[in-house]
Protein backbone atom coordinates (compact mmCIF):
# COMPACT_ATOMS: atom_id res chain seq x y z
CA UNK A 1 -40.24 25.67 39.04
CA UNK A 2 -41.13 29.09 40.26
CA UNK A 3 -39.38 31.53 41.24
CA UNK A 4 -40.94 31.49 44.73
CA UNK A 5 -41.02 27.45 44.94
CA UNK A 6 -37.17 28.13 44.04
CA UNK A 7 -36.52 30.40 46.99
CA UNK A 8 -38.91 27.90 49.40
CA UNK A 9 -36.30 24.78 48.26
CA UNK A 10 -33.19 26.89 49.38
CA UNK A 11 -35.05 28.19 52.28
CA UNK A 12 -35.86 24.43 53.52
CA UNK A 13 -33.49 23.13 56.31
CA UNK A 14 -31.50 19.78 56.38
CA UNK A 15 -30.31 18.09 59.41
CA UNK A 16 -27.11 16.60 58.93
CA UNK A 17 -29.20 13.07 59.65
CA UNK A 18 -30.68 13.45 56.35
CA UNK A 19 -27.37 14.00 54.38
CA UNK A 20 -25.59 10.97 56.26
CA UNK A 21 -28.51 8.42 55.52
CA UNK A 22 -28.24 9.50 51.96
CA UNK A 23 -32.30 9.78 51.79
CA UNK A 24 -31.00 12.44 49.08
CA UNK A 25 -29.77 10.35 46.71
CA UNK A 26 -33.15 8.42 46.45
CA UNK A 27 -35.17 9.74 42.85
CA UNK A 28 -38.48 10.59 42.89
CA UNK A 29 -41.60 8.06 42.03
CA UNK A 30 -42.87 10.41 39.41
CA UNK A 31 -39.19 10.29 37.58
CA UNK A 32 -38.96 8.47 34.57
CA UNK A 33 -36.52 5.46 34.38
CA UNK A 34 -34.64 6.87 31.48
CA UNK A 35 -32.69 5.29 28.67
CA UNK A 36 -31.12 2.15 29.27
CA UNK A 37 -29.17 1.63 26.47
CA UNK A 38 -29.31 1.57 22.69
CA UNK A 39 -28.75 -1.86 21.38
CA UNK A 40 -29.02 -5.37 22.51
CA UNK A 41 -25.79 -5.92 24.19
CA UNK A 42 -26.94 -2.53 26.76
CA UNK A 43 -30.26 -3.31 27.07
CA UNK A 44 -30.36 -7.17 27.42
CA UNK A 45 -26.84 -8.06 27.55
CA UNK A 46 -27.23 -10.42 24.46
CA UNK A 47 -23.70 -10.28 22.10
CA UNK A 48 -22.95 -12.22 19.29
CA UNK A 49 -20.40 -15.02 20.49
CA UNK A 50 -18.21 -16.78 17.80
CA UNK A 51 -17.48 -20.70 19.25
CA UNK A 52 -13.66 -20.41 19.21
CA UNK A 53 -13.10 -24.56 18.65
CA UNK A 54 -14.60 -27.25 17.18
CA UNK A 55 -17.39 -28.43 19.70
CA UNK A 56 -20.14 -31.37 20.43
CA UNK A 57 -23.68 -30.43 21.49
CA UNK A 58 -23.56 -32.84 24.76
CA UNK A 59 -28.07 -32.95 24.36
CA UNK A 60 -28.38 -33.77 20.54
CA UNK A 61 -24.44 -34.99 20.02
CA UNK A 62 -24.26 -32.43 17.13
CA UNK A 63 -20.99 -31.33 15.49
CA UNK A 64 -20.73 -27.37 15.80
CA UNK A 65 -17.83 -25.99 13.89
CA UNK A 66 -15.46 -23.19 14.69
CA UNK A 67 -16.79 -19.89 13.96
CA UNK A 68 -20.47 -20.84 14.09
CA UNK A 69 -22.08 -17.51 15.91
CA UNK A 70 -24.53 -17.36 18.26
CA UNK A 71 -26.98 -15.16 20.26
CA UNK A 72 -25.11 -15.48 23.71
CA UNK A 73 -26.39 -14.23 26.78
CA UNK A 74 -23.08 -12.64 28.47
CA UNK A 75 -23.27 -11.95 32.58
CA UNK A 76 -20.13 -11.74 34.93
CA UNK A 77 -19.27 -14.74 36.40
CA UNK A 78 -16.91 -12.94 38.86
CA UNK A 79 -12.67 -12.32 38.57
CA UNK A 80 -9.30 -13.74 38.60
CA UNK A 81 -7.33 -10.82 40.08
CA UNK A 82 -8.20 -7.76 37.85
CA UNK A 83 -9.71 -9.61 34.64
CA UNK A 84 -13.32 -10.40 34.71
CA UNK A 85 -15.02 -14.04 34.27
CA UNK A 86 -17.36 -13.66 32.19
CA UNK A 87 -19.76 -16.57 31.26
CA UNK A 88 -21.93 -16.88 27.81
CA UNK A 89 -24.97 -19.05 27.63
CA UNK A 90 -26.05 -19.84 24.23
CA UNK A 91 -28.78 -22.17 22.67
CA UNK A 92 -28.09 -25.52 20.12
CA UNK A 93 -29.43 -24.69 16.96
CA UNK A 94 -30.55 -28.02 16.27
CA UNK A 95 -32.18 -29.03 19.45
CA UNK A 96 -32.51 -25.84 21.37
CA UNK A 97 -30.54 -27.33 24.09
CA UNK A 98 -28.67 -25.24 26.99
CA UNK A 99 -24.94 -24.63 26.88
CA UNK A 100 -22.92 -22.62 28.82
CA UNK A 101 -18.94 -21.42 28.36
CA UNK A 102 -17.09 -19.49 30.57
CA UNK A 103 -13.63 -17.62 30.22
CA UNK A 104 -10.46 -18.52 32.06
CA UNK A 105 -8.04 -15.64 32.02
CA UNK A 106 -5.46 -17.96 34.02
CA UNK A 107 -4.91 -20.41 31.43
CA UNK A 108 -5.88 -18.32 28.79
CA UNK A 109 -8.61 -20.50 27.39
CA UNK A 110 -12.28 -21.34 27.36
CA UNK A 111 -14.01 -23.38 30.40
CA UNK A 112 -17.08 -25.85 29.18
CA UNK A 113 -19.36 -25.86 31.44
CA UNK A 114 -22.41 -27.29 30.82
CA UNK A 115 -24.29 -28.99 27.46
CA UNK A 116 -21.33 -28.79 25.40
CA UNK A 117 -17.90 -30.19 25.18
CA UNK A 118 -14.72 -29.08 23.23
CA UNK A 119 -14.19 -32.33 20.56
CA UNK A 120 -10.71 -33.45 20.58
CA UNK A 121 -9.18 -34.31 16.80
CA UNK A 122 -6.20 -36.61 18.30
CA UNK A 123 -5.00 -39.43 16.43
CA UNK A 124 -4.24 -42.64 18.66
CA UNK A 125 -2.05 -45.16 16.93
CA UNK A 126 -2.89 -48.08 19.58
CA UNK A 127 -6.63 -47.19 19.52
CA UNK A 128 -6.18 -47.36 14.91
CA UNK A 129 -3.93 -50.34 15.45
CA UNK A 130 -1.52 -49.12 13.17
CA UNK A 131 2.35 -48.55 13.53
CA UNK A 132 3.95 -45.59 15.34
CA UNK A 133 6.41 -42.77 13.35
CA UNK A 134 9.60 -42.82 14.65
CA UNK A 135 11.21 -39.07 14.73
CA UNK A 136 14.81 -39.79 13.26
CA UNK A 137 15.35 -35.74 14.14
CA UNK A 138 14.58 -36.28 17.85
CA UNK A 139 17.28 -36.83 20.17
CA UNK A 140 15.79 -37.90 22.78
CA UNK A 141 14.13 -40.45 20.93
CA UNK A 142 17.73 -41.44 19.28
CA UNK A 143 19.62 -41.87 22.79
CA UNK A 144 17.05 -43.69 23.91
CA UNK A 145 17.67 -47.11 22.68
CA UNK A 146 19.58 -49.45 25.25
CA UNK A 147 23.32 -48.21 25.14
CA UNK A 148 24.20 -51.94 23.74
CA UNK A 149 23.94 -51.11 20.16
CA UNK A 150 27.05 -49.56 19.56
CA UNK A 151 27.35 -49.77 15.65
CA UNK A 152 24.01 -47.99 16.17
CA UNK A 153 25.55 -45.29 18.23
CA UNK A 154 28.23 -44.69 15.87
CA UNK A 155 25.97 -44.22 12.77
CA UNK A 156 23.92 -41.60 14.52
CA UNK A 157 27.29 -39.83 16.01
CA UNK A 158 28.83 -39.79 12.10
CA UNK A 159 25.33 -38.33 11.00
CA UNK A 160 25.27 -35.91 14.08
CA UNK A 161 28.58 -34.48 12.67
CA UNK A 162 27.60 -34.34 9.16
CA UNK A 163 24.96 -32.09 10.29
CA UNK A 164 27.22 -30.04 12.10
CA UNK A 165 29.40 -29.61 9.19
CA UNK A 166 26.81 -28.44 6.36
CA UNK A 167 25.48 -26.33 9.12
CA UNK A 168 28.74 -24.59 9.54
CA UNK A 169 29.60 -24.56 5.76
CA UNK A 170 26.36 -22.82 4.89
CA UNK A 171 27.20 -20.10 7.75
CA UNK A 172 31.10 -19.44 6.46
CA UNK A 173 29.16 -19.16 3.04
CA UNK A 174 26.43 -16.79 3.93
CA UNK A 175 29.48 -14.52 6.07
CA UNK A 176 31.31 -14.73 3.10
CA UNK A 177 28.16 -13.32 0.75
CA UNK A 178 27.81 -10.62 3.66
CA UNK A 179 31.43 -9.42 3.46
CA UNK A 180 31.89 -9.41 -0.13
CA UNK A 181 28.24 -7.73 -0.99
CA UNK A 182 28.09 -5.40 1.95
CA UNK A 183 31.23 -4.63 3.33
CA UNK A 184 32.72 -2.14 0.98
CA UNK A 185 29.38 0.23 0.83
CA UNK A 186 31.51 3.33 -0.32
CA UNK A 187 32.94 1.16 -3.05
CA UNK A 188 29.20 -0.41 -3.97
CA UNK A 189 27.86 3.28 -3.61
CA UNK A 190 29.89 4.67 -5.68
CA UNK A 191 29.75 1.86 -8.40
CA UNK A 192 25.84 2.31 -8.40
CA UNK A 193 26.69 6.02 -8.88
CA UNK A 194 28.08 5.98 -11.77
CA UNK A 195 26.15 3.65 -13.53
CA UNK A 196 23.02 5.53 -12.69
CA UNK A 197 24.88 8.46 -14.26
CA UNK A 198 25.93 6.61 -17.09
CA UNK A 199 22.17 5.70 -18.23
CA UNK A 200 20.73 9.09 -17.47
CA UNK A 201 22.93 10.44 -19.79
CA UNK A 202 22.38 7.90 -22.45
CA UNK A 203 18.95 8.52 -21.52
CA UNK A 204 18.87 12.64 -22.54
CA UNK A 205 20.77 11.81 -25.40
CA UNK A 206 18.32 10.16 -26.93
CA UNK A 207 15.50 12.48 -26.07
CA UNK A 208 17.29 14.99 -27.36
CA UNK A 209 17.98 13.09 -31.14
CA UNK A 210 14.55 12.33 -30.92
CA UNK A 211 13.44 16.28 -30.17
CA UNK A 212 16.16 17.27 -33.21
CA UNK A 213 13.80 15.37 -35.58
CA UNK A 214 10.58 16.74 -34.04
CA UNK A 215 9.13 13.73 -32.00
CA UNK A 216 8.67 14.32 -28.10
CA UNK A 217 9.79 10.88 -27.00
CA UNK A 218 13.19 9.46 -26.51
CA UNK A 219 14.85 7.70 -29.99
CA UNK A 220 15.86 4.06 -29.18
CA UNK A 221 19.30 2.33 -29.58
CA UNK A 222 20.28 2.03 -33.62
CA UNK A 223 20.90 -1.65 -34.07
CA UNK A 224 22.99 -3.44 -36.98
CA UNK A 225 19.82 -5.20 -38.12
CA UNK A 226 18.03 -1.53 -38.44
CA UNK A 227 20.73 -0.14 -40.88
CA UNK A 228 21.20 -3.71 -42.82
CA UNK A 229 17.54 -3.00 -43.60
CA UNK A 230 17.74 0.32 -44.43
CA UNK A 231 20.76 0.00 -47.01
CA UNK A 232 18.37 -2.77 -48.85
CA UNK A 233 15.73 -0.16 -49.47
CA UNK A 234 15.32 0.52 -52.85
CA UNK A 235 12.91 3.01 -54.04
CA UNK A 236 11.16 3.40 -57.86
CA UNK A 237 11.87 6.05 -60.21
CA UNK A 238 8.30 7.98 -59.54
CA UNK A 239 9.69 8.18 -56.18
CA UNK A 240 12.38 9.52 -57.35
CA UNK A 241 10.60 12.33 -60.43
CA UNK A 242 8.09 13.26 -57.30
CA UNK A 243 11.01 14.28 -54.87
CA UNK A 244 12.56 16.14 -57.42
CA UNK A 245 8.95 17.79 -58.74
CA UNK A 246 9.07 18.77 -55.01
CA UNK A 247 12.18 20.73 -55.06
CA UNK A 248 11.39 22.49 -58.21
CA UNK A 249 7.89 23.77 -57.24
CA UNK A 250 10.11 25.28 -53.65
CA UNK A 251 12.56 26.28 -55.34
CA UNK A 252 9.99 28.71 -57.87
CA UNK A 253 8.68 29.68 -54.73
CA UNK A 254 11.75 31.22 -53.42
CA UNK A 255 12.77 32.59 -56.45
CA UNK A 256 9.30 34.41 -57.16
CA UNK A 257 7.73 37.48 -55.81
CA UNK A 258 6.29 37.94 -52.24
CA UNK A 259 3.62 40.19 -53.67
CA UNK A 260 0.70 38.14 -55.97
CA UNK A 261 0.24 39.37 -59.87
CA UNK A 262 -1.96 40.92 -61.46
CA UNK A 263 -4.60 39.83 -63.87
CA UNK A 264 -4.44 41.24 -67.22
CA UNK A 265 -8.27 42.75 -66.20
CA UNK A 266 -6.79 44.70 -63.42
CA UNK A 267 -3.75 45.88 -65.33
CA UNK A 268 -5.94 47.72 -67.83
CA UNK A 269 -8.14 49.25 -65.54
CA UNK A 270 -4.84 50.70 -63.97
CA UNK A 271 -3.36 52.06 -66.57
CA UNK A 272 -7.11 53.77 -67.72
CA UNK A 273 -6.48 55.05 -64.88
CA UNK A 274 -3.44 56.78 -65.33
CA UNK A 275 -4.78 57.97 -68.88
CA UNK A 276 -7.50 59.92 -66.89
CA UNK A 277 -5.59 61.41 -64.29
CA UNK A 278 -2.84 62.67 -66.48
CA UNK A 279 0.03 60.90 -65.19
CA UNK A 280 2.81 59.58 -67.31
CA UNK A 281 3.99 56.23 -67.96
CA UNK A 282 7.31 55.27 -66.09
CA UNK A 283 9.79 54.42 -68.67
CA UNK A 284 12.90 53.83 -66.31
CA UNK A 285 12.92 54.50 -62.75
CA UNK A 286 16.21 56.97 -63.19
CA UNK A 287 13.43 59.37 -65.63
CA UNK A 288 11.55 61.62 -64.43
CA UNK A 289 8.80 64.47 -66.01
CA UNK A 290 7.17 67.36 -65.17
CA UNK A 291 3.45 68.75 -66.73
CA UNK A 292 3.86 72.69 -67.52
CA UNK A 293 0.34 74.59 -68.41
CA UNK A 294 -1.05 77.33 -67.54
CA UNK A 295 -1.89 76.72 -63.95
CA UNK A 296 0.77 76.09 -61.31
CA UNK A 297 2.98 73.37 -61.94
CA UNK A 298 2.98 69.75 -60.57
CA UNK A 299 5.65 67.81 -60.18
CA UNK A 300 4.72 64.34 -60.94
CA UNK A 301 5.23 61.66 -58.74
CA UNK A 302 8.39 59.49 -59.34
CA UNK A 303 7.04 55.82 -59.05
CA UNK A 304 9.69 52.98 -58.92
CA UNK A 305 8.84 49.50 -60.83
CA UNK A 306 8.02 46.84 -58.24
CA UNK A 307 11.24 44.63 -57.74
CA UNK A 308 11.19 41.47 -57.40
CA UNK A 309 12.58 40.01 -54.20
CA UNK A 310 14.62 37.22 -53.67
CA UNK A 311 17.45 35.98 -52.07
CA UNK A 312 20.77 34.85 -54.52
CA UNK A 313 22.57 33.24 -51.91
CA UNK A 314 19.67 30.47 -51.15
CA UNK A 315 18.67 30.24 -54.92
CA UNK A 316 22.22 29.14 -55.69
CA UNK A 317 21.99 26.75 -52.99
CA UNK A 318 18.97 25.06 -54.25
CA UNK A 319 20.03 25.18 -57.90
CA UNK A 320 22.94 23.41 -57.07
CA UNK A 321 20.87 20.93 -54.72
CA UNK A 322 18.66 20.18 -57.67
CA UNK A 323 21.41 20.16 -60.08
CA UNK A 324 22.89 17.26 -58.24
């Protein structure tokens, strides 16, 4: 719209005759009719109805079973104080016939109106021709016998009482159960306390053998069957040369040198060495020389032998391990 058609539409004048008629509510032709919904249910008020008994097509005298669904045309039948009645027309699947249901919020339950009935599963002992059950458990059944039979009477009173005094054994028993298990809860708190303490502890005890001898998970419980075994063990003699091969091959490493020897190559290239430069051959390391010519003097270098490092308190240790 324009501006000037805008000003023209709030420049127009209406009686208060056309506002109380409500001509102003009325659309235009040229509108278009808009969406009217976007499924079935909106646009044709078809839902899918579930049959909520066992039923009989009354047209083809089919058997429909509960929970067979339908396309149901749903419309509003009218209402029982607030709730809607709302009635469902569906189709037989066998013979296409016409049947209608409609709800029935008073009773709670399902009206049949038309082309289909709700089929009754009843079982009539007259109509079988077979004998009746007789509730022993119903009283009114029991007192209803003619008051003649006395010895009658007095069986069901001494069963009536028996009843009655199971009943009230199996309460005292229960009560009993309740005050013995439940009453005391600071007692029963405690007591599940302390055993939950007891089996953590045994619990980081063993993870903490196991972690001594390097594995990450908790040791389990030593049992007398585990050290019967391990006292019939018997192992060979190479067993026995291999363990002790062992201990001799550490025990020359802890007695030898941290620094590696020399080759009998490099020695002689070292001491050629020596011979070239000048430099005298260390006898002892207390000795010491000097070189006097006629230049200045030099001092030569004191160098101590290498010593060879090791420890005598572990290497007595280990002889004495090995000598055992």
């Amino acid at each position: 719209m324009s501006s000037l058609n805008a000003t023209q539409a709030d420049g127009y004048y209406h009686p208060p005759s056309y506002i109380e008629s409500g001509d102003y509510k009325k659309k235009s032709i040229s509108q278009h009719a808009g969406s009217k919904g976007t499924n079935q249910s909106q646009l044709y008020g078809v839902v899918r109805f579930e049959l909520p008994f066992k039923c009989v097509c009354t047209h083809c005298e089919k058997i429909i079973g509960k929970g067979t669904r339908f396309n149901a045309k749903k419309d509003n039948a009218g209402e029982f104080y607030s709730s809607k009645i709302y009635k469902f027309t569906l189709k037989c699947y066998e013979c296409k016939g016409t049947m209608v249901l409609r709800t029935n919020p008073e009773k709670a339950d399902y009206d049949f109106v038309s082309g289909i009935r709700r089929k009754v599963e009843t079982w009539d002992t007259d109509a079988a021709g077979s004998l009746g059950v007789f509730d022993m458990n119903n009283k009114s059944q029991l007192h209803s016998k003619p008051a003649a039979d006395p010895i009658g009477k007095l069986e069901r009173d001494i069963k009536i009482r028996e009843k009655q005094t199971a009943a009230n054994k199996r309460v005292n028993d229960l009560l009993s159960i309740n005050d013995r298990d439940y009453r005391p809860d600071a007692d029963n708190n405690a007591l599940l306390r302390k055993s939950f303490r007891k089996d953590r502890k045994e619990k980081k005890r063993r993870l903490d053998e196991g972690q001594a001898r390097g594995l990450a998970v908790p040791l389990l419980d030593e049992k007398a069957s585990d050290v019967t075994t391990a006292k019939k063990i018997k192992y060979s003699k190479s067993h026995h040369n291999s363990v002790k091969k062992e201990r001799r091959n550490f025990l020359n490493i802890r007695s030898s040198s941290i620094f590696g020897e020399r080759s009998t190559k490099q020695k002689a290239l070292l001491q050629a060495a020596e011979r070239k430069n000048g430099v005298a051959s260390i006898q002892t390391p207390s000795s010491s020389s000097h070189s006097s010519g006629p230049g200045k003097e030099k001092k030569s270098k004191k160098k101590k032998p290498k010593s060879t490092v090791s420890s005598s308190a572990p290497l007595d240790l280990l002889t004495n391990y090995l000598s055992d």
